[in-house]
N, C-alpha and C. Protein backbone atom coordinates (compact mmCIF):
# COMPACT_ATOMS: atom_id res chain seq x y z
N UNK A 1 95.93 98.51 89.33
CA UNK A 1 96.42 98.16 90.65
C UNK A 1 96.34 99.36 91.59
N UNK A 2 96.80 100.64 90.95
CA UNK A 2 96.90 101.80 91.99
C UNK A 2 96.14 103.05 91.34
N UNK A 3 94.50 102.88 91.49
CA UNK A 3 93.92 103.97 91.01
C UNK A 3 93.94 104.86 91.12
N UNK A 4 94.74 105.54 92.63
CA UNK A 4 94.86 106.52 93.54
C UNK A 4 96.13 106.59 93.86
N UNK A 5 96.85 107.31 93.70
CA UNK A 5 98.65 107.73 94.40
C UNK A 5 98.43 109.22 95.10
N UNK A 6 98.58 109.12 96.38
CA UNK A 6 98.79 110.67 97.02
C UNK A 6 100.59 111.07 97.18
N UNK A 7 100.77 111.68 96.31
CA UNK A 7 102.38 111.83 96.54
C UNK A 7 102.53 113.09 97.52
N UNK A 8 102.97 112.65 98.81
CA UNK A 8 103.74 113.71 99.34
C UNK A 8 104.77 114.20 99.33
N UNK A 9 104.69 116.06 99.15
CA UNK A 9 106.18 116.17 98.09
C UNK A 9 106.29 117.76 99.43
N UNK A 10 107.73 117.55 99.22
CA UNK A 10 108.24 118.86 100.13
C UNK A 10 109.39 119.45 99.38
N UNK A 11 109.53 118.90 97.75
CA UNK A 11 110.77 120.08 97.63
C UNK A 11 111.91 119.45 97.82
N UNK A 12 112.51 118.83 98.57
CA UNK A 12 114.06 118.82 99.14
C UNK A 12 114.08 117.76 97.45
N UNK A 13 115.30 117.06 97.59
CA UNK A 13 115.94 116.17 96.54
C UNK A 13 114.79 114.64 96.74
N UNK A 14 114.84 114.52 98.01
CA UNK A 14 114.44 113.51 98.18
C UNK A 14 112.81 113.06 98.16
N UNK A 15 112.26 114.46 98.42
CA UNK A 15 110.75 114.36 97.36
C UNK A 15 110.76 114.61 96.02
N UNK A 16 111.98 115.13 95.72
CA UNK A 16 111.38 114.94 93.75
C UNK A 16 112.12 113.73 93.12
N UNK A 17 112.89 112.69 94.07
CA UNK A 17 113.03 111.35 93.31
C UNK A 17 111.44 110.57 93.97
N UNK A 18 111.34 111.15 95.24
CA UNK A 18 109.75 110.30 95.05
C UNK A 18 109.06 111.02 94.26
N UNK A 19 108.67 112.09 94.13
CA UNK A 19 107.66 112.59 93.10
C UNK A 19 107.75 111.99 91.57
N UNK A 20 109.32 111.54 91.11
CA UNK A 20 109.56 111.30 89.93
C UNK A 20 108.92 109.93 89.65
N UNK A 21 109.33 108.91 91.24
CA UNK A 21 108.94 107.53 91.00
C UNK A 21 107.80 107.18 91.28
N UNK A 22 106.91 108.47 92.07
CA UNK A 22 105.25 108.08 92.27
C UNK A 22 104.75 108.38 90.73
N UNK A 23 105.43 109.86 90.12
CA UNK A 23 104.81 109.91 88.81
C UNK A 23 105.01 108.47 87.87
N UNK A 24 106.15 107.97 87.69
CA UNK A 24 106.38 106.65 86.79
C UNK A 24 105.10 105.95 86.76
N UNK A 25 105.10 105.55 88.49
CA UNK A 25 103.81 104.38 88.86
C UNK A 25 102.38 104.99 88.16
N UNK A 26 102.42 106.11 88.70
CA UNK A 26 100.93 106.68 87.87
C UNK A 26 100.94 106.34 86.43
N UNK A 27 101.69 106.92 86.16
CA UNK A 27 101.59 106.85 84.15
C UNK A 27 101.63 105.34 83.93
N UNK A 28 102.17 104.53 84.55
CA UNK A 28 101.90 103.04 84.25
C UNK A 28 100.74 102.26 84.46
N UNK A 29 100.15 103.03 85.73
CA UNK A 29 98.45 102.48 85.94
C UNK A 29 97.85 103.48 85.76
N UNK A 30 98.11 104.38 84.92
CA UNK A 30 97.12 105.28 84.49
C UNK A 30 96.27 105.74 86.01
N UNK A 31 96.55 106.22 86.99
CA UNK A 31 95.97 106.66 88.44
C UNK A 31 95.91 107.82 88.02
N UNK A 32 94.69 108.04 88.92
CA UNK A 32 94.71 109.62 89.33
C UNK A 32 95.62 109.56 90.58
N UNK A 33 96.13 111.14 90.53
CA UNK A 33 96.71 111.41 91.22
C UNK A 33 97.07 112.83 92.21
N UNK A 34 97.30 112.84 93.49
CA UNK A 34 96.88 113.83 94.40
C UNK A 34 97.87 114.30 95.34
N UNK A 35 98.67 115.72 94.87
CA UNK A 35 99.85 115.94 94.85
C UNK A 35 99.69 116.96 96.14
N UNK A 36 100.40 116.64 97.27
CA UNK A 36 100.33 117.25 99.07
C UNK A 36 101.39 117.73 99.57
N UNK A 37 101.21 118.59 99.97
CA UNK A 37 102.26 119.62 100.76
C UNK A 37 101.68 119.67 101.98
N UNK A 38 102.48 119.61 103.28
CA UNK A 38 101.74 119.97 104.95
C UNK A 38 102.66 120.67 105.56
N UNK A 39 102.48 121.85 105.89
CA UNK A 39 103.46 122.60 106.65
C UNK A 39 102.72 122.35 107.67
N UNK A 40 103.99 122.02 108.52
CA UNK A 40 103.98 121.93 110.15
C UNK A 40 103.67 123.44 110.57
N UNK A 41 102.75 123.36 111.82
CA UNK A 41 102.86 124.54 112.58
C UNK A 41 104.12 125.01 113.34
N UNK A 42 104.55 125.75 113.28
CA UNK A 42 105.84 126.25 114.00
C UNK A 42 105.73 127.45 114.21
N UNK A 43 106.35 127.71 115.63
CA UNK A 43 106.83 128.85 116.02
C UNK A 43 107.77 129.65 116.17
N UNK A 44 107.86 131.31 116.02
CA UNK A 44 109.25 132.08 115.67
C UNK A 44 109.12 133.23 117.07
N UNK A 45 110.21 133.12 117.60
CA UNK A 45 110.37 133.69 118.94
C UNK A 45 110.84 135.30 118.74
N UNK A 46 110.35 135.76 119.14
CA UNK A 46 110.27 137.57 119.33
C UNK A 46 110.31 138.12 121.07
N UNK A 47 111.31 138.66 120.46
CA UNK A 47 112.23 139.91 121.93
C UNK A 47 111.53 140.50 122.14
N UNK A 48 110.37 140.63 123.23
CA UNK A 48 109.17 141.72 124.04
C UNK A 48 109.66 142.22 125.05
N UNK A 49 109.17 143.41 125.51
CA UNK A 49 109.49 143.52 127.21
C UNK A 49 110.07 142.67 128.01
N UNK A 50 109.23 141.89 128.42
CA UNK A 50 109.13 140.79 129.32
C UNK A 50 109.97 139.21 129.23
N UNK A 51 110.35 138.96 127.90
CA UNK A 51 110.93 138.36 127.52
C UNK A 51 111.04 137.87 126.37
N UNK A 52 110.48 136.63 125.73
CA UNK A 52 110.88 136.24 124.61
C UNK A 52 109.68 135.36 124.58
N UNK A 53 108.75 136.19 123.44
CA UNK A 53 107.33 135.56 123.17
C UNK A 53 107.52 134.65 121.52
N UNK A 54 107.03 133.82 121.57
CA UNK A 54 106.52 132.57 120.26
C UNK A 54 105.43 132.66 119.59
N UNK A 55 105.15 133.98 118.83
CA UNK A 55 103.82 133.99 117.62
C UNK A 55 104.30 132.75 116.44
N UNK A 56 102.92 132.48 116.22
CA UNK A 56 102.98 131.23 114.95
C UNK A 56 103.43 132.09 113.50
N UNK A 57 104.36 131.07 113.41
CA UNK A 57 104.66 131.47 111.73
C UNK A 57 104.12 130.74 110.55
N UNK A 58 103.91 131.26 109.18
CA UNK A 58 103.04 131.18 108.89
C UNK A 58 103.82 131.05 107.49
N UNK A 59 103.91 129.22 106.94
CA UNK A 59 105.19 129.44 106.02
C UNK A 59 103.70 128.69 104.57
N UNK A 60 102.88 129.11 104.57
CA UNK A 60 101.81 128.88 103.62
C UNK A 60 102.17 129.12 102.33
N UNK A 61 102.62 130.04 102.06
CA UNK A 61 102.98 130.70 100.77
C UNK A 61 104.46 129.90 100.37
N UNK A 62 105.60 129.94 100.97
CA UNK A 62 106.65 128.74 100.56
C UNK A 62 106.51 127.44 100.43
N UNK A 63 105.52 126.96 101.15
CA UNK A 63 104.75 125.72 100.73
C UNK A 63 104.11 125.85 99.56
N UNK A 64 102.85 126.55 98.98
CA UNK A 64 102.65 126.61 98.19
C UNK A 64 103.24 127.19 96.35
N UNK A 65 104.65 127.34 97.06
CA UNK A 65 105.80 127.63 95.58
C UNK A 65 106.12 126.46 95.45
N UNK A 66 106.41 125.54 96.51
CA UNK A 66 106.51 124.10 96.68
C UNK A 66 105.76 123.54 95.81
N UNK A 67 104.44 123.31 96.19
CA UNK A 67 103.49 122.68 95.42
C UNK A 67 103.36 123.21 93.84
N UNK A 68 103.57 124.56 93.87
CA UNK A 68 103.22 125.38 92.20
C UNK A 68 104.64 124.17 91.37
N UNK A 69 105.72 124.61 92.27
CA UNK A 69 106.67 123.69 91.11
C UNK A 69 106.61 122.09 91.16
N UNK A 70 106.07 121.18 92.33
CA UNK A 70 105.79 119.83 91.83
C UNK A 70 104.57 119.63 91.25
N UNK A 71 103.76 120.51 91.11
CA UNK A 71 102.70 120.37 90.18
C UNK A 71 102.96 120.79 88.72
N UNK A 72 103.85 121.55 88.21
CA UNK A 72 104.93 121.75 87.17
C UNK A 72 105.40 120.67 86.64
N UNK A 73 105.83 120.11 87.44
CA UNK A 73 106.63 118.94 87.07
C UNK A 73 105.61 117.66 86.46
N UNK A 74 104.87 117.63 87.23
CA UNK A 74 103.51 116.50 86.94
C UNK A 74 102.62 116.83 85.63
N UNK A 75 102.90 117.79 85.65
CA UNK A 75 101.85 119.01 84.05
C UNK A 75 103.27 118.31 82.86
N UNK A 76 104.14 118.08 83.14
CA UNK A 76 105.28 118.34 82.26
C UNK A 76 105.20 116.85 81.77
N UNK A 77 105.04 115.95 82.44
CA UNK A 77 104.59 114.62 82.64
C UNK A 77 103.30 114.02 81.79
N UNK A 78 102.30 114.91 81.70
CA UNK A 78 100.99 114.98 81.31
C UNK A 78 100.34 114.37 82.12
N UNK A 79 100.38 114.66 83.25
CA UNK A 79 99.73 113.82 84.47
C UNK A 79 99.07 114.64 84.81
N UNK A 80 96.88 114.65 84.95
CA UNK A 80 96.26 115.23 85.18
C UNK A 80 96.42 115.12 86.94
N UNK A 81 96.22 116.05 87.91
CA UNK A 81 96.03 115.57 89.16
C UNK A 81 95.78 116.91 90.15
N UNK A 82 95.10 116.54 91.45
CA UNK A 82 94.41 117.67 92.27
C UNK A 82 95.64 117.92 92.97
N UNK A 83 95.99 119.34 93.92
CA UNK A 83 96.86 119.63 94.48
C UNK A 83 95.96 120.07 95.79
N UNK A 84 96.86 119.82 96.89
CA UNK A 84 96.05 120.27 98.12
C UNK A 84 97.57 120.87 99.10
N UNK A 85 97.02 121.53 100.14
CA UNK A 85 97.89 122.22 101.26
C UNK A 85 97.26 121.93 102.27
N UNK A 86 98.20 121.69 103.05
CA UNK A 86 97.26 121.44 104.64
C UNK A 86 98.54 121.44 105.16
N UNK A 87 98.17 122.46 106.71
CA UNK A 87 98.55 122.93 108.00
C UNK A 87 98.22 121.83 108.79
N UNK A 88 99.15 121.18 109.68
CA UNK A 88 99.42 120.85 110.62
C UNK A 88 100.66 119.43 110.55
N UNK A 89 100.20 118.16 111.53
CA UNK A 89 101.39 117.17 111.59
C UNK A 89 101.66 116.15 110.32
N UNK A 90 102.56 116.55 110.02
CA UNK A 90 102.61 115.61 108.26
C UNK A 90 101.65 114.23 108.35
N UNK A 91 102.01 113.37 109.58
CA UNK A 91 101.46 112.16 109.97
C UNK A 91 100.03 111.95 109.97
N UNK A 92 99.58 113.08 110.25
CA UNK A 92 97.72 113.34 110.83
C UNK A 92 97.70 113.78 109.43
N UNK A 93 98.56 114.79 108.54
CA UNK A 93 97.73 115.17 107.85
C UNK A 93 97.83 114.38 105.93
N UNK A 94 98.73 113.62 106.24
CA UNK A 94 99.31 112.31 105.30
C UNK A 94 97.89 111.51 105.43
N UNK A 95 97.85 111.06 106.33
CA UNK A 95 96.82 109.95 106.65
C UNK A 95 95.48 110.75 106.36
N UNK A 96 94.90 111.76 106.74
CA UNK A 96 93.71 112.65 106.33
C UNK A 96 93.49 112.19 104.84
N UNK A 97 94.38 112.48 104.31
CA UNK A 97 94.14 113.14 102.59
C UNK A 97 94.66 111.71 101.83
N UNK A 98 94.62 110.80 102.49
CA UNK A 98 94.52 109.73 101.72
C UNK A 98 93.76 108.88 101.69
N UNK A 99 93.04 108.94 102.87
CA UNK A 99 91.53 107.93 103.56
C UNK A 99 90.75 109.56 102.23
N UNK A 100 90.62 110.67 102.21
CA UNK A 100 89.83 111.62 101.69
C UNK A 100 90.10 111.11 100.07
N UNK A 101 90.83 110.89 99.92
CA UNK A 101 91.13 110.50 98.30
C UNK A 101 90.75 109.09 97.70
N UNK A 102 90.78 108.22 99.33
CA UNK A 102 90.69 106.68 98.54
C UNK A 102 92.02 106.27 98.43
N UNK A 103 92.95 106.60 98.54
CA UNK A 103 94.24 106.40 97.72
C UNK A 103 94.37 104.59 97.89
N UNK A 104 95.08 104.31 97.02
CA UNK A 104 95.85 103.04 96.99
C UNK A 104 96.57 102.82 97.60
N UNK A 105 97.95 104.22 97.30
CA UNK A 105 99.34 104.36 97.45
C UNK A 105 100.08 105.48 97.87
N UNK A 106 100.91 105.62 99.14
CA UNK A 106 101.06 107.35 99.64
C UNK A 106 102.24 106.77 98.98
N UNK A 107 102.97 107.75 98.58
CA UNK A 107 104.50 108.54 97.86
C UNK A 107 105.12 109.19 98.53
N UNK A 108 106.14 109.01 99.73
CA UNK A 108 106.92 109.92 100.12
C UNK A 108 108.48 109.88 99.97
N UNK A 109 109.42 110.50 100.32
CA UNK A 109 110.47 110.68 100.15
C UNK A 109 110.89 110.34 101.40
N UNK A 110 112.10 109.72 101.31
CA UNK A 110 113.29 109.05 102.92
C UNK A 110 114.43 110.00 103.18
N UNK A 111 114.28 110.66 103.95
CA UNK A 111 114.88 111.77 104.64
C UNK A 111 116.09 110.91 106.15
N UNK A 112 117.21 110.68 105.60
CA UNK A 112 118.23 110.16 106.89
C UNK A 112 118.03 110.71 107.45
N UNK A 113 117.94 110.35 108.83
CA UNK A 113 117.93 110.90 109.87
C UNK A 113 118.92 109.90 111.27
N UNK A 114 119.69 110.89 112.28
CA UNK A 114 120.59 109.78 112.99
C UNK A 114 120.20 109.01 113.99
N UNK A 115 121.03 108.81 114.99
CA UNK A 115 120.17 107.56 116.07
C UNK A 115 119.53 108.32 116.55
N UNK A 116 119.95 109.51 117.25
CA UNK A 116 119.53 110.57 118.26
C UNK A 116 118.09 110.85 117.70
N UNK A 117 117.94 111.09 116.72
CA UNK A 117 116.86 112.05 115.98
C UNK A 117 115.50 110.39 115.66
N UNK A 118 115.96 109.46 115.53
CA UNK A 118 115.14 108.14 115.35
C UNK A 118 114.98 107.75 117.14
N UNK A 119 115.33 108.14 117.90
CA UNK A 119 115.27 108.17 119.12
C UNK A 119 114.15 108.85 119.73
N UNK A 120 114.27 110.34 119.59
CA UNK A 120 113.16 111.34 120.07
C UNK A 120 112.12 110.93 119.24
N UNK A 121 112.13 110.33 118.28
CA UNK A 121 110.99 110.93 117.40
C UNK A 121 110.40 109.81 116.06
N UNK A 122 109.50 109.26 116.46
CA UNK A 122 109.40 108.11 115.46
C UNK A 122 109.14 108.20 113.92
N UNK A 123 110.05 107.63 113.02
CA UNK A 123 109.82 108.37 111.43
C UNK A 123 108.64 108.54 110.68
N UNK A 124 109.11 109.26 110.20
CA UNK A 124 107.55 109.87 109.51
C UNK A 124 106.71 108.29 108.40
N UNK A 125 107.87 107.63 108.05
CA UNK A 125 107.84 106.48 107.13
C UNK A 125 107.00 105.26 108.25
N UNK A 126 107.50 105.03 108.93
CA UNK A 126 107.11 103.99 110.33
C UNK A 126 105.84 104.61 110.59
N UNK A 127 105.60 105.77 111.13
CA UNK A 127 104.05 106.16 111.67
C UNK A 127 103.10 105.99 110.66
N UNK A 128 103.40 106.20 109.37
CA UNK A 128 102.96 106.35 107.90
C UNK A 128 102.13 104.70 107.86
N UNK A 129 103.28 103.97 108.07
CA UNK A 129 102.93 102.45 107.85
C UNK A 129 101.92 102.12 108.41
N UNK A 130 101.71 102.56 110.38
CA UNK A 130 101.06 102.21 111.21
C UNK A 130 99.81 102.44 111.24
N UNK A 131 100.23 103.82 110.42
CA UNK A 131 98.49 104.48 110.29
C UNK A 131 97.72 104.37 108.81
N UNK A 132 98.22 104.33 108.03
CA UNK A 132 97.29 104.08 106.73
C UNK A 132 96.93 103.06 106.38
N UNK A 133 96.02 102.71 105.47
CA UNK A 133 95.10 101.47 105.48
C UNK A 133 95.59 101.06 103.92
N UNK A 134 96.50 101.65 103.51
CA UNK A 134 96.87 101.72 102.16
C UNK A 134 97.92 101.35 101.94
N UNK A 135 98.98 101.38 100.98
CA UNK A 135 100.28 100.63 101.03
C UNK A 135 101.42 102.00 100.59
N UNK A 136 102.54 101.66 101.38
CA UNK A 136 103.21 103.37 101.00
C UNK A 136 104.83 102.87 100.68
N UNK A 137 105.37 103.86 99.92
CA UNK A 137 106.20 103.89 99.05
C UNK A 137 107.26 105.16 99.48
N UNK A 138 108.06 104.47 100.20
CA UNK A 138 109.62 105.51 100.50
C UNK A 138 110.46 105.41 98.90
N UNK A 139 109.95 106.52 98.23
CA UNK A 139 110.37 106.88 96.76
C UNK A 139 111.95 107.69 97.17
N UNK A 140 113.27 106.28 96.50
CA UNK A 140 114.69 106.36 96.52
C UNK A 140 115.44 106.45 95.68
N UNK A 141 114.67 105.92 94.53
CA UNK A 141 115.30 105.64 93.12
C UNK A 141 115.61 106.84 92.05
N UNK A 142 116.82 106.37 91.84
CA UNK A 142 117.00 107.84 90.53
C UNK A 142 116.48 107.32 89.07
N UNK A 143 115.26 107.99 88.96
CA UNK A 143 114.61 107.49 87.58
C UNK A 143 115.12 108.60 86.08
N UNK A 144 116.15 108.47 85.04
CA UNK A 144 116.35 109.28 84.41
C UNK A 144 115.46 109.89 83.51
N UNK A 145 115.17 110.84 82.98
CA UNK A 145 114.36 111.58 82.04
C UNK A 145 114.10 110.59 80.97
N UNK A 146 115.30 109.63 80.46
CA UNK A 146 114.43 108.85 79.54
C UNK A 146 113.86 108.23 79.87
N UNK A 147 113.38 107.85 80.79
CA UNK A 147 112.69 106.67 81.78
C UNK A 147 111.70 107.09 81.90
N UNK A 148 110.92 108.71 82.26
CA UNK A 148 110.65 109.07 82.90
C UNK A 148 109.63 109.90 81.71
N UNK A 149 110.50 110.08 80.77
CA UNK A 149 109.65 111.36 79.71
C UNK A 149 109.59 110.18 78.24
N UNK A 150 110.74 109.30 78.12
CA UNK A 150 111.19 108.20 77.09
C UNK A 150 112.15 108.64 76.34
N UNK A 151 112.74 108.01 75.73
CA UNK A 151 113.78 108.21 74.93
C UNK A 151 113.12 109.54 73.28
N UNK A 152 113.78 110.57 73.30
CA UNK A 152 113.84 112.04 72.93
C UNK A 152 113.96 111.65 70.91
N UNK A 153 113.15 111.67 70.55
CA UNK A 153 113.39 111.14 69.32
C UNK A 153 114.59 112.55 68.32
């Protein structure tokens, strides 16, 4: 059913119950699988002369401890799968690397957010929907280790 799972994983709690429940789905359809990190571009403001200048920061390397440990986790799993990093808008770059993969199925994690913040800014889950050609998975569920690894003989 899902030859392809791109799990997007960021670390917090709420990407490693999706990472846990995109891994389940994999090991059940036997998918390959294609494990994504996207740091947003952002800027860090510095006191100059003149005032207060915005050089780009450059959080590549904490992303990629990110990825070293959910790719850990997937090795632990015995889940063979490619890891990628990509700079820029999670949305643009979600949708990139899953039309690039073929995927079936994106994997992300549901991050609350309040009215104010669903107001300015449309969810990453909703844009996700609008734009992929694939079917996607707000991973919520607490899957336990026996579930997950099987019962520990």
């Amino acid at each position: 059913m899902y030859r392809t799972i791109l799990l997007a994983y960021d670390g917090t709690r709420e990407g490693r119950l999706a990472l846990r429940e995109g891994a389940m789905l994999a090991k059940q359809f036997r998918s390959d699988v294609v494990l994504l990190a996207v740091v947003e571009a952002s800027l860090t403001p510095v006191a100059v002369d003149i005032g207060v200048a915005y050089v780009p920061y450059d959080q590549s390397d904490e992303y990629q401890l990110i990825l070293d440990e959910g790719s850990e986790r997937l090795q632990k799993l015995g889940l063979a799968h490619k890891v990628k990093l990509q700079v820029g808008d999670p949305v643009s770059c979600i949708v990139k690397a899953a039309k690039d993969a073929h995927a079936d199925l994106v994997v992300i994690g549901h991050h609350k957010t309040g009215w104010l913040s669903r107001w300015l800014h449309e969810p990453v889950v909703a844009a996700l929907i609008e734009s992929l050609e694939c079917s996607v998975l707000s991973g919520r569920m607490e899957i336990s280790d026996d579930e997950l690894f099987g019962p520990i003989a």
